[in-house]
C-alpha atoms as a PDB file:
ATOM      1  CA  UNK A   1      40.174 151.362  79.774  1.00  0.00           C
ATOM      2  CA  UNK A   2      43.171 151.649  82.566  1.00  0.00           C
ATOM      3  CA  UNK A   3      40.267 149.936  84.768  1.00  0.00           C
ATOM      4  CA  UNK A   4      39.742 146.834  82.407  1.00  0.00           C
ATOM      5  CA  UNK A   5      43.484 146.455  82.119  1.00  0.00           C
ATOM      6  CA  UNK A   6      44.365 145.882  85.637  1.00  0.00           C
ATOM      7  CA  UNK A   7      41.171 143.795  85.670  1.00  0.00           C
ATOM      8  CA  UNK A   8      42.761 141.496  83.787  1.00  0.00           C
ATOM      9  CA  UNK A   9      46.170 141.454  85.232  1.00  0.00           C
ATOM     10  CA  UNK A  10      44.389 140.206  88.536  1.00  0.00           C
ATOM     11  CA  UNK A  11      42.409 137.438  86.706  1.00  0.00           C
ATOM     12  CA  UNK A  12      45.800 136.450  84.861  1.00  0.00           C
ATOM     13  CA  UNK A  13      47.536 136.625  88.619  1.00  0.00           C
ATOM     14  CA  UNK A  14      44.911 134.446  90.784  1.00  0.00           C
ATOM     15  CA  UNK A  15      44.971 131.971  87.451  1.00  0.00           C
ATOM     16  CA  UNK A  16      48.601 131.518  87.509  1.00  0.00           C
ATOM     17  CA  UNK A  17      48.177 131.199  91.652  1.00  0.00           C
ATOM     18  CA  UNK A  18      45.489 128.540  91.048  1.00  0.00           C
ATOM     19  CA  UNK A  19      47.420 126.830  88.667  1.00  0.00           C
ATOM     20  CA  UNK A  20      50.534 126.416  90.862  1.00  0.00           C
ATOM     21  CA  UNK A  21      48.342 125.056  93.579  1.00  0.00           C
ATOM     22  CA  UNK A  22      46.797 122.751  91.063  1.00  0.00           C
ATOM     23  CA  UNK A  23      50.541 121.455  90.203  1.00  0.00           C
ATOM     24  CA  UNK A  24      51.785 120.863  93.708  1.00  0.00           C
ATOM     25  CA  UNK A  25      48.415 118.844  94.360  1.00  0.00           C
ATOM     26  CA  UNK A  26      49.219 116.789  91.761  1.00  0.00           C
ATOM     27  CA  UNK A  27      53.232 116.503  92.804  1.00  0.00           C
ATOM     28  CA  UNK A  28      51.994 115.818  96.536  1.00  0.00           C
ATOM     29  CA  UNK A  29      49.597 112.919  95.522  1.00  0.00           C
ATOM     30  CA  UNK A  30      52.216 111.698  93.110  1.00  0.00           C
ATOM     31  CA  UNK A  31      54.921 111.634  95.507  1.00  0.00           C
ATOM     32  CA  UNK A  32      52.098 109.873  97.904  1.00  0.00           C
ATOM     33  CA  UNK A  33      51.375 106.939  95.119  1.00  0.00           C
ATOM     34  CA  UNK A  34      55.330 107.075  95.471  1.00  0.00           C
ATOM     35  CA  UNK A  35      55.877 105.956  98.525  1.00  0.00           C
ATOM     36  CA  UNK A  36      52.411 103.903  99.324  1.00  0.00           C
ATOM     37  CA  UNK A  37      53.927 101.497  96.211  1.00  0.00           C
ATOM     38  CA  UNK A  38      57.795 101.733  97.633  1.00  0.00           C
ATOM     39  CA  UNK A  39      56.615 100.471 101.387  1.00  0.00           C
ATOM     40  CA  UNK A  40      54.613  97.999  99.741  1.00  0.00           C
ATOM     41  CA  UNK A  41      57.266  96.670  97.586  1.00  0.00           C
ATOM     42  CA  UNK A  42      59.274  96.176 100.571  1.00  0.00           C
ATOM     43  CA  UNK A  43      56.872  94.250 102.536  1.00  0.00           C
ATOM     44  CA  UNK A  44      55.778  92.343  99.376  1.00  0.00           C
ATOM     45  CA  UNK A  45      58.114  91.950  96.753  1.00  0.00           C
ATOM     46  CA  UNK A  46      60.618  89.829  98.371  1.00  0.00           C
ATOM     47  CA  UNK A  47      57.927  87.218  99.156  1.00  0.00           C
ATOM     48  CA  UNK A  48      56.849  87.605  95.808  1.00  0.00           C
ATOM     49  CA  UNK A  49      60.620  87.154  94.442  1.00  0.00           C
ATOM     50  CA  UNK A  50      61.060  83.919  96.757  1.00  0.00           C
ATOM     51  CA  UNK A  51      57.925  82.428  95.161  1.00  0.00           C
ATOM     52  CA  UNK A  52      59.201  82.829  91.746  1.00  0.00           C
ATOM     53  CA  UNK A  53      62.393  81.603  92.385  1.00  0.00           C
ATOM     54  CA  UNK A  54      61.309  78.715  94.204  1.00  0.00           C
ATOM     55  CA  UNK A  55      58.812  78.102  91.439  1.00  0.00           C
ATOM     56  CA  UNK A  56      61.293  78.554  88.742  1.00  0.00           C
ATOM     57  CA  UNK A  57      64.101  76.627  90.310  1.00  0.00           C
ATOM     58  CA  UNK A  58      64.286  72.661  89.009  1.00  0.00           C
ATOM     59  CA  UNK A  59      65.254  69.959  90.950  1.00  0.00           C
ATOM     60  CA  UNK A  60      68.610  69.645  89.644  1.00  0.00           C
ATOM     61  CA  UNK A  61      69.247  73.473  90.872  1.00  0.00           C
ATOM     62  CA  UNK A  62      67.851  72.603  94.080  1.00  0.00           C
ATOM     63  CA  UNK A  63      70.199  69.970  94.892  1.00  0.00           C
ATOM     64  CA  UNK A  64      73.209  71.372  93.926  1.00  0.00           C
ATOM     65  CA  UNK A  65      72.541  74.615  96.167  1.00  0.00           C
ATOM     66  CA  UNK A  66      71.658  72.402  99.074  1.00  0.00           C
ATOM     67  CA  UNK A  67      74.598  70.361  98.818  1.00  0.00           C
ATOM     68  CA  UNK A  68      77.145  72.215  97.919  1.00  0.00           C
ATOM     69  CA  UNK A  69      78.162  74.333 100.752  1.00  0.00           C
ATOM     70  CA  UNK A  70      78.256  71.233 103.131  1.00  0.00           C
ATOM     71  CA  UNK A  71      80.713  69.607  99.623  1.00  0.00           C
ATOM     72  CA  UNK A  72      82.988  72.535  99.733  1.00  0.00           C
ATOM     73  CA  UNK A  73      83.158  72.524 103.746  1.00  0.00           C
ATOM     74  CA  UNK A  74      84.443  68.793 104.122  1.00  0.00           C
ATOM     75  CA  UNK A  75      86.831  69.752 100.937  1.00  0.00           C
ATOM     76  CA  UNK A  76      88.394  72.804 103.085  1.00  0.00           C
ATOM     77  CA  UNK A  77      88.705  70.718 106.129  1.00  0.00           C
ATOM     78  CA  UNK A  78      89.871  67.721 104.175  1.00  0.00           C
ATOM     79  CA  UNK A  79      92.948  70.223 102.620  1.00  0.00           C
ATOM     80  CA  UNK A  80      93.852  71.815 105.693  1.00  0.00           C
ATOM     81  CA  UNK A  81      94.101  68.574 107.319  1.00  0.00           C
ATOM     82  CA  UNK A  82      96.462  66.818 104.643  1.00  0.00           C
ATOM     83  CA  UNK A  83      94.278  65.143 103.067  1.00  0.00           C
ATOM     84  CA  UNK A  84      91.963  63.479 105.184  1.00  0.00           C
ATOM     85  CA  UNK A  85      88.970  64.256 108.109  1.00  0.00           C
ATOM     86  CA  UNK A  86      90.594  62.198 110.849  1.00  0.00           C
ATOM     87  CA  UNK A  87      94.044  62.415 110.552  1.00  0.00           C
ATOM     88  CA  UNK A  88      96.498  59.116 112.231  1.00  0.00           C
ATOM     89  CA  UNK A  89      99.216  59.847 113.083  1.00  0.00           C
ATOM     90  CA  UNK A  90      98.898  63.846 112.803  1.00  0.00           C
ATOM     91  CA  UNK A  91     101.542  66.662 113.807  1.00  0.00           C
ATOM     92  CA  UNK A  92      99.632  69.791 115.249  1.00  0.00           C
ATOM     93  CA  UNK A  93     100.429  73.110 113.515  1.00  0.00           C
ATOM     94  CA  UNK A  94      98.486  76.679 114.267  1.00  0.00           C
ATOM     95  CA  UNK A  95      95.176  74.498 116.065  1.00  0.00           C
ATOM     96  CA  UNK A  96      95.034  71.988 112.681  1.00  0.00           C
ATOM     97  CA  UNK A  97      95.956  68.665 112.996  1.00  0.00           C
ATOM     98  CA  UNK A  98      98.363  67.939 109.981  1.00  0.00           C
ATOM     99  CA  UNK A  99      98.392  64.039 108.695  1.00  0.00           C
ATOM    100  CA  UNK A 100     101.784  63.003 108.022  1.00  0.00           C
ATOM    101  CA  UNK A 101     101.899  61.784 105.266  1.00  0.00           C
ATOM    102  CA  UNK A 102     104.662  60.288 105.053  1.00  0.00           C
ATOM    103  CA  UNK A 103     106.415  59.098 109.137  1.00  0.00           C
ATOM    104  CA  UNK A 104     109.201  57.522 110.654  1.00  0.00           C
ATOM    105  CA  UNK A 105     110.084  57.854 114.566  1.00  0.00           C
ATOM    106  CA  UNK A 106     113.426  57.089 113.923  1.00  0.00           C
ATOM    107  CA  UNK A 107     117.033  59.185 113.343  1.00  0.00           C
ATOM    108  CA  UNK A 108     118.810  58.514 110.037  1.00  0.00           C
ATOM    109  CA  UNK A 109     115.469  56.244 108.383  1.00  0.00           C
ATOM    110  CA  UNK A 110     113.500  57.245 105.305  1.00  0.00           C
ATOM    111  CA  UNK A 111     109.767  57.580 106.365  1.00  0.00           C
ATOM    112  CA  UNK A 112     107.016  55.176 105.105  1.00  0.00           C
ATOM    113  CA  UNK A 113     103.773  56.333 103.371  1.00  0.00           C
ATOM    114  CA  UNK A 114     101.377  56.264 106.207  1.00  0.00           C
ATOM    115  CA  UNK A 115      98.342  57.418 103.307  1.00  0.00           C
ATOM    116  CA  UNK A 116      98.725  55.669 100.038  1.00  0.00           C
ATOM    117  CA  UNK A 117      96.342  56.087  97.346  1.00  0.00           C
ATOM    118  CA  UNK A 118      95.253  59.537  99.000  1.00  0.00           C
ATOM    119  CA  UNK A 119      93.265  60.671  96.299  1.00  0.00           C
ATOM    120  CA  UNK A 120      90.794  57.109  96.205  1.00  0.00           C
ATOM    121  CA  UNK A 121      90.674  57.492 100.115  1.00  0.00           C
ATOM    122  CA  UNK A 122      89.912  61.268  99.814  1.00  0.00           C
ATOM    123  CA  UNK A 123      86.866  60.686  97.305  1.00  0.00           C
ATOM    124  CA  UNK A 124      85.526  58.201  99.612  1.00  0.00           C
ATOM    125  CA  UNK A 125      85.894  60.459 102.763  1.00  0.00           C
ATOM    126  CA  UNK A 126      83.758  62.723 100.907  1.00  0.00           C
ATOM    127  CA  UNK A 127      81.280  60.251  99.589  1.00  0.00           C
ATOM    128  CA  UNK A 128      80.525  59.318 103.112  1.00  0.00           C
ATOM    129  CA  UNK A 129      80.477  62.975 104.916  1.00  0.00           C
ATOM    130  CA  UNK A 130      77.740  64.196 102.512  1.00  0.00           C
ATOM    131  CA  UNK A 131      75.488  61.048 102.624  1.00  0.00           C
ATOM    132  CA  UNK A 132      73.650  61.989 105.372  1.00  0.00           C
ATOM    133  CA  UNK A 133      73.261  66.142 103.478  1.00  0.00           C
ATOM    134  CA  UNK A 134      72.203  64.195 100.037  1.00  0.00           C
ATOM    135  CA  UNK A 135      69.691  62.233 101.724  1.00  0.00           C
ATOM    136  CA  UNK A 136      68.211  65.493 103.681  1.00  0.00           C
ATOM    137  CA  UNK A 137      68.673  67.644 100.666  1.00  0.00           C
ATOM    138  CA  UNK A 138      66.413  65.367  98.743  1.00  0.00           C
ATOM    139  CA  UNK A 139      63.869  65.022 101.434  1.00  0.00           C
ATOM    140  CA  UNK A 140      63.485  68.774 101.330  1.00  0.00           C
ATOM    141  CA  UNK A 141      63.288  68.741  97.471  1.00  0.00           C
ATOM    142  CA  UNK A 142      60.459  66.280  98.085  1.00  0.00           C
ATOM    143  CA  UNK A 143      58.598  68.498 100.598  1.00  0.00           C
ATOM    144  CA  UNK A 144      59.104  71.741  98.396  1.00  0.00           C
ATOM    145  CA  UNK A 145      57.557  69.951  95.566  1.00  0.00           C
ATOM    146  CA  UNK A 146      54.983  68.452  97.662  1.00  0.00           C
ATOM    147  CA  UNK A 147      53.824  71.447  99.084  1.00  0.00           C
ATOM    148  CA  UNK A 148      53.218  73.258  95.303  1.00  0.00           C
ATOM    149  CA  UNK A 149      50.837  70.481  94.489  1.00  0.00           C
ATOM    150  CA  UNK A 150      52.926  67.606  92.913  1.00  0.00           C
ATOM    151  CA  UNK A 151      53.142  63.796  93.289  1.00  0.00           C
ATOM    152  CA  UNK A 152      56.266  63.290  94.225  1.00  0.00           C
ATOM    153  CA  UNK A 153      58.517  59.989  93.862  1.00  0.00           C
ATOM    154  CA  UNK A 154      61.876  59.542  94.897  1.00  0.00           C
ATOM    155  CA  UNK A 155      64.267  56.789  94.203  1.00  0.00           C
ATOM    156  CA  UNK A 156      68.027  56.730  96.182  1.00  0.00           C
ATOM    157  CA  UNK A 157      70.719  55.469  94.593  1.00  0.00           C
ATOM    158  CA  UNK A 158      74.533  56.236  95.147  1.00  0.00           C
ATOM    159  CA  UNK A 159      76.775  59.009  95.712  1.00  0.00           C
ATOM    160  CA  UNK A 160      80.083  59.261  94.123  1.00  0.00           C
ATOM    161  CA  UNK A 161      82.437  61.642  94.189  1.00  0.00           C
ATOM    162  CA  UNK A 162      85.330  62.630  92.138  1.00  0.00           C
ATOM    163  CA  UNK A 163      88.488  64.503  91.898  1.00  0.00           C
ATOM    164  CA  UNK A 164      89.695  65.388  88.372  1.00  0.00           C
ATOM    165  CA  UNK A 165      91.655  68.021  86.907  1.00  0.00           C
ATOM    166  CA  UNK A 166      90.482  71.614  88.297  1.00  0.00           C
ATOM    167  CA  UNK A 167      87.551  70.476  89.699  1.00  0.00           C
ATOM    168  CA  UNK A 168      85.617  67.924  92.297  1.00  0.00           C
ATOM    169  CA  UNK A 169      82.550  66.097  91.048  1.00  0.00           C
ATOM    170  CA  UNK A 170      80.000  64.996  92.990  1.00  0.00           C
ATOM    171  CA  UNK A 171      77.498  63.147  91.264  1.00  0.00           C
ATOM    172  CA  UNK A 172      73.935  61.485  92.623  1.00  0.00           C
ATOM    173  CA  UNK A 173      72.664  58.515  91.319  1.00  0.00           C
ATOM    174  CA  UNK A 174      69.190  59.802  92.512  1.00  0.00           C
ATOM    175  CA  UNK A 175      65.622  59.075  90.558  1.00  0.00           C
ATOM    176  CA  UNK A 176      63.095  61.900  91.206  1.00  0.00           C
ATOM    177  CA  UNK A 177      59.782  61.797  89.163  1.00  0.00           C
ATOM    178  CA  UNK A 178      57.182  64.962  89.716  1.00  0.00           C
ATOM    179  CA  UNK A 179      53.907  63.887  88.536  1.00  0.00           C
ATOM    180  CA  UNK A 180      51.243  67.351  87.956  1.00  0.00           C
ATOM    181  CA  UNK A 181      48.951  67.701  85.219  1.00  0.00           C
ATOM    182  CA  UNK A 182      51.845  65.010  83.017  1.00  0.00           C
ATOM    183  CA  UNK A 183      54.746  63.547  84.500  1.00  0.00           C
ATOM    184  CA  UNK A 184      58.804  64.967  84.839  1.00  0.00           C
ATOM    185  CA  UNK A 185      61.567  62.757  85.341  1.00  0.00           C
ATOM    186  CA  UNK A 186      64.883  63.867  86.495  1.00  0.00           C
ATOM    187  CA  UNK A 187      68.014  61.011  87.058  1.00  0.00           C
ATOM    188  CA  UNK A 188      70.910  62.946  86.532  1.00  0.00           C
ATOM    189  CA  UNK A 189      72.012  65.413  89.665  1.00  0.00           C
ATOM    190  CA  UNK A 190      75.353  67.228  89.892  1.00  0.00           C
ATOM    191  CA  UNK A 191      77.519  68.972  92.167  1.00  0.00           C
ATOM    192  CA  UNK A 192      80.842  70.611  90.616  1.00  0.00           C
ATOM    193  CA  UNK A 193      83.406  72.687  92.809  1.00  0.00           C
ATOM    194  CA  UNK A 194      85.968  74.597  90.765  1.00  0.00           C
ATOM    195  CA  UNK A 195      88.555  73.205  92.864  1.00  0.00           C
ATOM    196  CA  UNK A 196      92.770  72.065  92.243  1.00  0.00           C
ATOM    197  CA  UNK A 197      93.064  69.886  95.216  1.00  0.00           C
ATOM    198  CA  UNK A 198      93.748  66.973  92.013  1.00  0.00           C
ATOM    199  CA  UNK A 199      96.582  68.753  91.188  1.00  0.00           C
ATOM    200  CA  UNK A 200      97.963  70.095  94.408  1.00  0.00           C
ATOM    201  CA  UNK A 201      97.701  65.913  95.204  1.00  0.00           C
ATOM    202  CA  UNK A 202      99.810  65.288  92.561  1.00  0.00           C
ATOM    203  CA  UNK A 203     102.870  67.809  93.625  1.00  0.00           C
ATOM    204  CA  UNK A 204     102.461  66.664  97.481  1.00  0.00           C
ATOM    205  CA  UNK A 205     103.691  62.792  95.654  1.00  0.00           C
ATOM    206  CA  UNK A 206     106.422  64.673  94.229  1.00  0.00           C
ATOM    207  CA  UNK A 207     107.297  66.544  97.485  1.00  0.00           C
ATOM    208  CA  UNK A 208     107.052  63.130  99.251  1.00  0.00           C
ATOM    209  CA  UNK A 209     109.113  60.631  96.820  1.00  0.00           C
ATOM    210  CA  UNK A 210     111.972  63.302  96.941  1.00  0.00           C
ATOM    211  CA  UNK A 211     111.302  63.038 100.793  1.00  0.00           C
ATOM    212  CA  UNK A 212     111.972  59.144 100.885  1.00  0.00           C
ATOM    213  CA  UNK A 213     114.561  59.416  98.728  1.00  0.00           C
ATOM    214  CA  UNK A 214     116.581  61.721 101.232  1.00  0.00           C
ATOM    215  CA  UNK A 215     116.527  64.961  99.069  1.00  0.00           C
ATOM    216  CA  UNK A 216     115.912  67.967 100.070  1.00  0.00           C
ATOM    217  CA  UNK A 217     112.322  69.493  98.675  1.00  0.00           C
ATOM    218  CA  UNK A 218     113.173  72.961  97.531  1.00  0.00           C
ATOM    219  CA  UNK A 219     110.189  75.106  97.148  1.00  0.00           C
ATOM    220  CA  UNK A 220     111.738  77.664  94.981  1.00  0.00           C
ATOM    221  CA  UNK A 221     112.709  74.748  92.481  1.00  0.00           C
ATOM    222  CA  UNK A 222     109.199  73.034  92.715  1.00  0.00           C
ATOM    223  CA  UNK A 223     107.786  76.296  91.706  1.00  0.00           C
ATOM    224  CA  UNK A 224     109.603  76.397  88.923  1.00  0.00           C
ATOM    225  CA  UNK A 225     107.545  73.124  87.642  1.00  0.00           C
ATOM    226  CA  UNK A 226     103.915  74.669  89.632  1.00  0.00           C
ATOM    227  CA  UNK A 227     104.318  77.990  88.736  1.00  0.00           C
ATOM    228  CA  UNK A 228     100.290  78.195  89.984  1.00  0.00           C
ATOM    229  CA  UNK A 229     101.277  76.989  93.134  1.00  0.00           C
ATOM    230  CA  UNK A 230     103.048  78.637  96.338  1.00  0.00           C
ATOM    231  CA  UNK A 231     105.010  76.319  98.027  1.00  0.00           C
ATOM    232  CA  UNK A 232     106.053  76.773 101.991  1.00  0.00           C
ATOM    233  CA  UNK A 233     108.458  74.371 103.800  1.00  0.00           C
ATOM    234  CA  UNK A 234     108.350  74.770 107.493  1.00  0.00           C
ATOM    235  CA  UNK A 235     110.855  72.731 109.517  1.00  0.00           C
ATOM    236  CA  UNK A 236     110.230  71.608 113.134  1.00  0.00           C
ATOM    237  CA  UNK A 237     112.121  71.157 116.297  1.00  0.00           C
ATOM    238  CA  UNK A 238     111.377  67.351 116.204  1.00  0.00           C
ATOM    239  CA  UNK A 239     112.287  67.527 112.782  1.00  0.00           C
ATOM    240  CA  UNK A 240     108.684  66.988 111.155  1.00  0.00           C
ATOM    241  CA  UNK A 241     108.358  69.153 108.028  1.00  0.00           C
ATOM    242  CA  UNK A 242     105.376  70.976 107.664  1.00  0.00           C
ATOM    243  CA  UNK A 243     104.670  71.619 103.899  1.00  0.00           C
ATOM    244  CA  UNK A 244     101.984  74.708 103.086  1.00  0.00           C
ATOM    245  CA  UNK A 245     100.558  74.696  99.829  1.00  0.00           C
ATOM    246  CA  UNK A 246      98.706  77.116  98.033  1.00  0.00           C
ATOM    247  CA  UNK A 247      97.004  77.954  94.250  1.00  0.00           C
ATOM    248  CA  UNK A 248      97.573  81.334  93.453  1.00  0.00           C
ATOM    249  CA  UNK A 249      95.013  81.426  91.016  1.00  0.00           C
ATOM    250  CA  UNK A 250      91.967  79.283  92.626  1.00  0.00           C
ATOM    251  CA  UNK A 251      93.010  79.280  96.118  1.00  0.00           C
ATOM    252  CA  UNK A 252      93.067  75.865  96.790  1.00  0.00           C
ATOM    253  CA  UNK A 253      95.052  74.740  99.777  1.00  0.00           C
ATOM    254  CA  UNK A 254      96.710  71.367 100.743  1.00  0.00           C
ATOM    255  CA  UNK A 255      99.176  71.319 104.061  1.00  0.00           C
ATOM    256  CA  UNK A 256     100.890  67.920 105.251  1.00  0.00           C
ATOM    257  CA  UNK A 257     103.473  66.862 107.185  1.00  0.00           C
ATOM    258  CA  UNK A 258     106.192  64.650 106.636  1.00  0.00           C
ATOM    259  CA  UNK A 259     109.059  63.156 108.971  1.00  0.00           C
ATOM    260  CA  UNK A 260     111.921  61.699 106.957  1.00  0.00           C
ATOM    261  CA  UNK A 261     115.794  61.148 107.435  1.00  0.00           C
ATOM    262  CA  UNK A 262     115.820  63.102 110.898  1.00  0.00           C
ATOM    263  CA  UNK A 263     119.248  64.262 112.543  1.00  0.00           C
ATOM    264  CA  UNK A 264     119.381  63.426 116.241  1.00  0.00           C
ATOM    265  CA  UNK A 265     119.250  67.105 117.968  1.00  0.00           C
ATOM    266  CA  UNK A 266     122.947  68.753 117.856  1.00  0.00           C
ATOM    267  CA  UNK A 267     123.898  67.462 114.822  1.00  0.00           C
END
């Protein structure tokens, strides 16, 4: 009987032992499927992500993410530069070259506007620095489509662009049609920066009228009217004032300089 007994024990002990080799078989091929599908998801899946998003991505999508970083570049440069990409006649502060807007040479004179209507000559600065992206963003479009099997016809038309309240507009005039088993037409294409430069605009006329007027442009008391804005008067040797402005919230920028009512050195 004590002989059958420990029999059995030894079958129950080289069961459990097979068993436990059984279960790490299965955990070691398991953890192999594992990583055979992780190492192929990393040389695979991101192709296979860029071909759905390219697939899934219209025209209208396609344009505005081609254009819009080259938009919001000229924008920067435009604000740092007061206003303008070639600025005549300019006061150089920190490496920028700052337009004045507003300029005399003289001691004792009020300055004259050297940039008026600055927000009409600022849309069509921009109009004309992103014709030549617009026109290469929609050749690409064209290609892209092209290449996924569609007819593709293209019709230019023209590029405006606009500066309203908290944001700049571009717009595209553009006609695309995609012809593929039935026809899609798209005419309306859209770029839209959230962006205050229409606003900061509109304080730098304030800052400049109380300029010509031979007052003195107090930051502290303009903020009081902008409370979104930070407001930085810098005066120079030559006298030139540099003005620094700033949206707290957006972060927006707009620097200028002005030269008005100057005091002949000593005085």
């Amino acid at each position: 009987m004590n002989k059958k007994k420990g029999e059995n024990k030894n079958f129950s002990r080289e069961l459990l032992r097979k068993n436990k080799r059984g279960q790490v078989a299965i955990f070691v091929i398991v953890a192999i499927v594992i990583i055979a599908f992780a190492a192929l998801a990393y040389v695979y899946f991101p192709k296979i992500k860029l071909a759905l998003t390219s697939e899934k991505k219209s025209p209208n999508q396609f344009i505005t993410e081609c254009v819009k970083d080259d938009l919001e570049e000229y924008v920067k440069q435009i604000s740092l530069q007061g206003g303008t990409l070639n600025p005549s006649p300019y006061y150089m502060y920190e490496g920028n070259k700052l337009q004045y807007i507003c300029y005399t040479n003289e001691n004792y004179e009020a300055c004259i506007r050297q940039k008026t209507n600055l927000k009409e000559g600022i849309e069509k600065e921009l109009e004309e620095a992103i014709e030549e992206t617009v026109s290469n963003c929609f050749a690409s479009l064209k290609e892209e489509y092209e290449k996924k099997g569609y007819d593709v016809s293209i019709r230019s038309g023209e590029i405006k662009v606009k500066l309203s309240p908290k944001r700049i507009i571009g717009s595209f005039d553009y006609e695309v049609v995609l012809s593929k088993e039935g026809s899609e037409k798209y005419d309306s294409f859209n770029v839209i920066l959230n962006n205050n430069l229409y606003e900061l605009l509109d304080l730098l006329d304030k800052i400049v009228n109380i300029e010509i007027n031979g007052g003195d442009a107090d930051p502290v008391a303009l903020m009081y009217g902008y409370p979104q804005f930070e407001i930085e008067r810098k005066k120079q040797s030559d006298g030139t004032t540099v003005y620094l402005l700033k949206d707290r919230e957006a972060g927006g920028i707009l620097n200028f300089a002005v030269r008005s009512w100057v005091l002949p050195p000593g005085i």
